[in-house]
Structures are given as structure tokens and as C-alpha cells.
C-alpha atoms as a PDB file:
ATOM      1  CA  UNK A   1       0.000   0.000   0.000  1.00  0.00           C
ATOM      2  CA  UNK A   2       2.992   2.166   1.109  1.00  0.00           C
ATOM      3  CA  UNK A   3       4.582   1.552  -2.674  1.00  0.00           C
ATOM      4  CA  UNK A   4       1.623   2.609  -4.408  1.00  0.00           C
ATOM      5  CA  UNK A   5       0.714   5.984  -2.517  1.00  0.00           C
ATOM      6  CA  UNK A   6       4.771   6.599  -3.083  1.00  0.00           C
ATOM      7  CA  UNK A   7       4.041   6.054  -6.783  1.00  0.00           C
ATOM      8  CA  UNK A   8       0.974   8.369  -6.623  1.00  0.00           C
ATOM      9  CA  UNK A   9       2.720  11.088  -5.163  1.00  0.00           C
ATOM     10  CA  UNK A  10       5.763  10.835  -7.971  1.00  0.00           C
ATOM     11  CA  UNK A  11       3.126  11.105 -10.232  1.00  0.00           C
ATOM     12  CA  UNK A  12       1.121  14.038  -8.694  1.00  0.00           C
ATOM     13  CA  UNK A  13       4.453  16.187  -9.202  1.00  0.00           C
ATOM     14  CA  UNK A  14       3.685  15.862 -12.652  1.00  0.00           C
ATOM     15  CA  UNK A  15       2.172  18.889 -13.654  1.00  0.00           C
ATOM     16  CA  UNK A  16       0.377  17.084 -17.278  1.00  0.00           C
ATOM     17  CA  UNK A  17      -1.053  14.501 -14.652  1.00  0.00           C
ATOM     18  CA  UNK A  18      -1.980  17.053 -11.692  1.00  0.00           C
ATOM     19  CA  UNK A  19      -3.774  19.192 -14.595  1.00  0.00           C
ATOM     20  CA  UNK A  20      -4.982  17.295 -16.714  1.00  0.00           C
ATOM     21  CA  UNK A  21      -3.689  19.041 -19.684  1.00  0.00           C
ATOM     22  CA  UNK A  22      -6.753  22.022 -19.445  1.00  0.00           C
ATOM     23  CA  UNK A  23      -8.185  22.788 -22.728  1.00  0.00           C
ATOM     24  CA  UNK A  24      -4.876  23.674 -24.291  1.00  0.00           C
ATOM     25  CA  UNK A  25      -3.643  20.370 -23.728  1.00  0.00           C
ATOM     26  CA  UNK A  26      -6.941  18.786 -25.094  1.00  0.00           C
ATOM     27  CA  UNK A  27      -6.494  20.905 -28.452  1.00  0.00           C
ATOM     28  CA  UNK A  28      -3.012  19.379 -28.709  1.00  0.00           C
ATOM     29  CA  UNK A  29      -3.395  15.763 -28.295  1.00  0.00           C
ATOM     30  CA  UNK A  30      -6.646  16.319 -30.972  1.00  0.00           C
ATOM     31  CA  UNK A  31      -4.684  17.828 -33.381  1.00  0.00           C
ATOM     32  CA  UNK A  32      -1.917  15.384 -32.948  1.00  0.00           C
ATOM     33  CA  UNK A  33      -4.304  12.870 -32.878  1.00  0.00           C
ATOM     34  CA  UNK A  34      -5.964  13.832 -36.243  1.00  0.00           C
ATOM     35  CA  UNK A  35      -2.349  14.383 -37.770  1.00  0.00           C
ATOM     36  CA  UNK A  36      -1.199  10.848 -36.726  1.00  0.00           C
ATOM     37  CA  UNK A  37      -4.523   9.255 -38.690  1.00  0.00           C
ATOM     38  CA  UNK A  38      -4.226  11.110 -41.745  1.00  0.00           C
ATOM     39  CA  UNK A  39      -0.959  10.622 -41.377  1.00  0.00           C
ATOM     40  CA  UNK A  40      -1.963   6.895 -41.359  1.00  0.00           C
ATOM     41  CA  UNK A  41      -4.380   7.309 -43.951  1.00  0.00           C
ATOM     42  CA  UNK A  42      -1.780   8.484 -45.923  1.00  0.00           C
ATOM     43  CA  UNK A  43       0.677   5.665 -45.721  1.00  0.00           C
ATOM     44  CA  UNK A  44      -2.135   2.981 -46.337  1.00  0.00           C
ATOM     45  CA  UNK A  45      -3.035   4.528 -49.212  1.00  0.00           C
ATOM     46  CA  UNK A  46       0.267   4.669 -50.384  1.00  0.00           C
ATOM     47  CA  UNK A  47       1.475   1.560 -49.495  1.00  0.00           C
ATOM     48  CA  UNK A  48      -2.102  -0.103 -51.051  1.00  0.00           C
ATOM     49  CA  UNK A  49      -1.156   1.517 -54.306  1.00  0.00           C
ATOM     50  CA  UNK A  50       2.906   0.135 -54.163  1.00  0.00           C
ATOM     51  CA  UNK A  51       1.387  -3.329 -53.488  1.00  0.00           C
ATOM     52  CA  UNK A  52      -0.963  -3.205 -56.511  1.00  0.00           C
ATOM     53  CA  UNK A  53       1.842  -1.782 -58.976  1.00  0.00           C
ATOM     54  CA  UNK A  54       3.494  -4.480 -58.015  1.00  0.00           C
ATOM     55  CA  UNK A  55       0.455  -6.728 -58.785  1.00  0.00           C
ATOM     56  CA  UNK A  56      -0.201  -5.162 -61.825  1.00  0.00           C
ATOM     57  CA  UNK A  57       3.775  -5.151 -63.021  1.00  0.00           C
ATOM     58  CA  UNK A  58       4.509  -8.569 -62.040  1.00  0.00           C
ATOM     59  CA  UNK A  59       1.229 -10.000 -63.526  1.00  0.00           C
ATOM     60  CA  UNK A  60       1.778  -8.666 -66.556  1.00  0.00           C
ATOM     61  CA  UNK A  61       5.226 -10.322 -66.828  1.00  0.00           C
ATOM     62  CA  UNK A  62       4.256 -13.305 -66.563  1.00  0.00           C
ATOM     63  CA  UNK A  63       1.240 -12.753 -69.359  1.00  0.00           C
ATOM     64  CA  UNK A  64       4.056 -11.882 -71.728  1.00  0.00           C
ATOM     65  CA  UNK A  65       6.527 -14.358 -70.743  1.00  0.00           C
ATOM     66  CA  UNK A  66       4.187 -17.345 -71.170  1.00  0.00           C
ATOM     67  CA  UNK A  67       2.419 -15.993 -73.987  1.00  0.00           C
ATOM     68  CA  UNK A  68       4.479 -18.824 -76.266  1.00  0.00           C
ATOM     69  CA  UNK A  69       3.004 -21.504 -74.175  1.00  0.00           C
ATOM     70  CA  UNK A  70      -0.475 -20.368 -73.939  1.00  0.00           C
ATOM     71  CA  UNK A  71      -0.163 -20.188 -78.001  1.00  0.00           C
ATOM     72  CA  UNK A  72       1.445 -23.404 -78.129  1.00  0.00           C
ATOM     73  CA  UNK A  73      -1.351 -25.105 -76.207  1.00  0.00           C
ATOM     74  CA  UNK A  74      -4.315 -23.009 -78.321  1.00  0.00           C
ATOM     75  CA  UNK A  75      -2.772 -24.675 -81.358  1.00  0.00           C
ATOM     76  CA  UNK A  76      -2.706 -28.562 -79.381  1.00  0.00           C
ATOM     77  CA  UNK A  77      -5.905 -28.147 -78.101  1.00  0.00           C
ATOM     78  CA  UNK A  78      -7.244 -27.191 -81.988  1.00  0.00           C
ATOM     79  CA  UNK A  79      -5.097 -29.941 -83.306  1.00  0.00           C
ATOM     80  CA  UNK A  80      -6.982 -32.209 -80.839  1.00  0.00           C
ATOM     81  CA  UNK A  81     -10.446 -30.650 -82.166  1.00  0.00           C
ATOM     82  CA  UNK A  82      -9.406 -31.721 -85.519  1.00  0.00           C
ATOM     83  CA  UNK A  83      -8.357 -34.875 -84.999  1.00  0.00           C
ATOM     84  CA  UNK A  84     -11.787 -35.431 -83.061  1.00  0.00           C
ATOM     85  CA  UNK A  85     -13.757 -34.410 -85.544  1.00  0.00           C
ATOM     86  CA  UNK A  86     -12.185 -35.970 -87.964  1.00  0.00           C
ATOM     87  CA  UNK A  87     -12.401 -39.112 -86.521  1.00  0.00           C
ATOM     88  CA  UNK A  88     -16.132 -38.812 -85.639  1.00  0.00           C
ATOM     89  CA  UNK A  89     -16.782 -38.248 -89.005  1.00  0.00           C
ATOM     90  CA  UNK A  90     -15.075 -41.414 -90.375  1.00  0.00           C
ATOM     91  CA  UNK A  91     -16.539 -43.321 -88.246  1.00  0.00           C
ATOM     92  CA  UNK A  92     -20.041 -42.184 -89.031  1.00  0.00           C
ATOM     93  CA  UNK A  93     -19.652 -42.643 -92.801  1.00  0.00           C
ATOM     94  CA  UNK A  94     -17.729 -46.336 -92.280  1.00  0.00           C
ATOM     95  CA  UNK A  95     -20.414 -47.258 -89.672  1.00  0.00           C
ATOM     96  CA  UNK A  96     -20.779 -50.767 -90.614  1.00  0.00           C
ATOM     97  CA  UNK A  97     -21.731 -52.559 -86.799  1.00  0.00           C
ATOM     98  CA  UNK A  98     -17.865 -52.883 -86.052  1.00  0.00           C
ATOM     99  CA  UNK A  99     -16.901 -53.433 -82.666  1.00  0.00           C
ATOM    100  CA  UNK A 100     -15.263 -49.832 -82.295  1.00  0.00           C
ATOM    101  CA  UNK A 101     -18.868 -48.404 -81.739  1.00  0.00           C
ATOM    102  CA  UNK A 102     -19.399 -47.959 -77.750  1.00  0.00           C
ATOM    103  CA  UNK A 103     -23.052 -47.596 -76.350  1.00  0.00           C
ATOM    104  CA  UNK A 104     -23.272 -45.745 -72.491  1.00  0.00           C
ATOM    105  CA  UNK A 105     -26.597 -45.326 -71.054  1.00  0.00           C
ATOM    106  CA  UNK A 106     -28.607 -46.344 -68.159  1.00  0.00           C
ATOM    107  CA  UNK A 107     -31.188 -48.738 -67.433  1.00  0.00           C
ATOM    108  CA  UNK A 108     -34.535 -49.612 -65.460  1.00  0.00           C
ATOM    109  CA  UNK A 109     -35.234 -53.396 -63.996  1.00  0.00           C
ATOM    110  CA  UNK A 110     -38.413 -54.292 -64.136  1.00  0.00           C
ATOM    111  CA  UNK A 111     -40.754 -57.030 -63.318  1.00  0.00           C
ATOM    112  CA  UNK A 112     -40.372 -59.592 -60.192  1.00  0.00           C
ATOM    113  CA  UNK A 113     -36.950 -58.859 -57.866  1.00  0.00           C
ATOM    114  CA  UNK A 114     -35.683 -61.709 -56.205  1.00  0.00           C
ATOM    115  CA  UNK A 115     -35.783 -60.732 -52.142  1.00  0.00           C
ATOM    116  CA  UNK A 116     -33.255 -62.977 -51.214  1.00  0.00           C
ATOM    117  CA  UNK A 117     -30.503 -62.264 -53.318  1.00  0.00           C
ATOM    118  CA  UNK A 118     -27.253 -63.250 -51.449  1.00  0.00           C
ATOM    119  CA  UNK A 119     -24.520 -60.145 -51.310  1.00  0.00           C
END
């Protein structure tokens, strides 16, 4: 108990604490205050717009750096089309009940189901 009055009256000497600050030292801090956000504000924005250069820059690096592969896989993928289509055609006009021809689908059961089928 004895430390912590000994502590108050160190601080009491202080004249900011024993005040207060008044109104002078109100207007102060506020104006400090308001210079430290914008201040704040500032650097955000700043920073934000560094960050999405950066974004921007290094994006569009890449874009032009792997433009040959994007091309190169265009003309695959059209190659790939071709072939396709190619072959679908052939097969359409040589359709003669060969075993190439594959049949997907789906179907229904009906009638009697056994109950006891063993799994």
C-alpha cells in the first residue's frame, strides 16, 4: 500500500497529470491525434497503391513471358479438335456394326426382384 501511494505522489508532481492538460492540452493531443490518422491514412493509401503496382507489373510479366506456351497449347488443343472431328466423321460414314462403336446409357429393372438375393 505504502509503494503505491509513493508512486501516486511521484506522479502528482507531474504537472500534465496534476492538470490534466486544461483545454490547451486537449487541443493538442486532438490535433496530434488527427495528424497521426491522416498521417496513417496516408501511408495505407500509399502503401495499397505500391502493393498493386506491383500486382499489376509482375502480372503482366508473366502474361508476356508465357504468352508462347499459352499459343502453343491453343494450337494442341485445336489440333486435338481436328483430330476429333475428324475421326467422328469417319466413323459415321464407315459405320458398318464394327466393334469400335461404344453404347453408355442407363437402365430400369423391371418385373419380379428376387428378395433374397445373397450379397
Amino acid at each position: 500500500m505504502r509503494l503505491e501511494s509513493e508512486r501516486y505522489q511521484a506522479l502528482k508532481g507531474n504537472a500534465a497529470v496534476q492538470s490534466g492538460g486544461g483545454i490547451l492540452g486537449r487541443l493538442i493531443a486532438f490535433v496530434i491525434g488527427s495528424i497521426a490518422l491522416v498521417g496513417a491514412l496516408l501511408f495505407s493509401v500509399v502503401l495499397f497503391a505500391m502493393v498493386l503496382a506491383t500486382a499489376v507489373v509482375g502480372g503482366g510479366y508473366l502474361w508476356w513471358k508465357t504468352r508462347a506456351l499459352r499459343k502453343h497449347v491453343r494450337e494442341q488443343m485445336q489440333s486435338a479438335m481436328r483430330d476429333a472431328q475428324r475421326d467422328l466423321n469417319g466413323r459415321n460414314a464407315n459405320d458398318s456394326g464394327s466393334d469400335s462403336v461404344i453404347i453408355e446409357g442407363e437402365y430400369v429393372r423391371e418385373g419380379n426382384v428376387r428378395d433374397d438375393v445373397r450379397r
